[in-house]
Protein backbone atom coordinates (compact mmCIF):
# COMPACT_ATOMS: atom_id res chain seq x y z
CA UNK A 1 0.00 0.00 0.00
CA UNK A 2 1.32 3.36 -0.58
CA UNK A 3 0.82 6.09 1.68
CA UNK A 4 0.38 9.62 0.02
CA UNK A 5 0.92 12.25 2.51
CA UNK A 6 -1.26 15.43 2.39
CA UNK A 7 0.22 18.30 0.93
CA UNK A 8 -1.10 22.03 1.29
CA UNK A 9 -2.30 24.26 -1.56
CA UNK A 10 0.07 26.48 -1.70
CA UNK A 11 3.07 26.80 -3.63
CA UNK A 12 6.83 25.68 -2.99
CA UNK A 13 10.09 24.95 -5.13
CA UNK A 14 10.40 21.69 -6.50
CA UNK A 15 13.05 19.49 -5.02
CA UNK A 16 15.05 16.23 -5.74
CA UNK A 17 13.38 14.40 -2.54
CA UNK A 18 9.77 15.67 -3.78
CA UNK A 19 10.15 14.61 -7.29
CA UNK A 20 10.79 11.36 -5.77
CA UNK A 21 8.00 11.05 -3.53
CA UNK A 22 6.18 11.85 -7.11
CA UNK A 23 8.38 9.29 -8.67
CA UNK A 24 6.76 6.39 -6.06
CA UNK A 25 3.22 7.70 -6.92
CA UNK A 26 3.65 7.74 -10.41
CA UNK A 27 5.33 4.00 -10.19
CA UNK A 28 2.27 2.99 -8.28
CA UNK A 29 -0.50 4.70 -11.21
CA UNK A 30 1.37 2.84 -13.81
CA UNK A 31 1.36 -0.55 -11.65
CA UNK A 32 -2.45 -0.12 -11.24
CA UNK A 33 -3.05 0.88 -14.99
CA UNK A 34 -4.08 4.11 -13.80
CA UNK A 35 -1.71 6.30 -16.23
CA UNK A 36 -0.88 4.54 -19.43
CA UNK A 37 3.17 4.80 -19.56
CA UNK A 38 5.92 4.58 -17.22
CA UNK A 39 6.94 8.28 -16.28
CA UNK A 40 10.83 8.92 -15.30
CA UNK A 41 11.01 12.03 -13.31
CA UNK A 42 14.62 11.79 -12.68
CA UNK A 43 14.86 13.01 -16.38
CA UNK A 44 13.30 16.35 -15.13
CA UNK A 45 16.05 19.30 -15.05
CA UNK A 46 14.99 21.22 -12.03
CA UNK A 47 15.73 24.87 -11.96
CA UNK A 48 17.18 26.54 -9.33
CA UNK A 49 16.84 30.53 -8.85
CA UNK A 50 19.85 32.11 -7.99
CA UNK A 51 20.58 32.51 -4.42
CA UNK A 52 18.64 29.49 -3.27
């Protein structure tokens, strides 16, 4: 079973540990047949604002 913590509305940065919390999901849709291909969100550039 996969646990999906709650996450507010509002708006943050993206980070390496929250794409893969969204990696897990996304593993977990695919194994269901819930999304129809395998997504790979390590091959996401993330961009980082300077001075962050």
């Amino acid at each position: 079973m996969l646990g999906i913590s709650t996450k507010s509305a509002g708006g943050s940065a993206v980070t390496a540990p929250g794409l893969s919390e969204q990696q897990r999901i996304a593993d977990a849709f695919f194994a269901e047949g819930l999304i129809p291909v395998k997504l790979d969100t390590g091959a996401l550039n993330i961009w980082i604002p300077k001075g962050c």
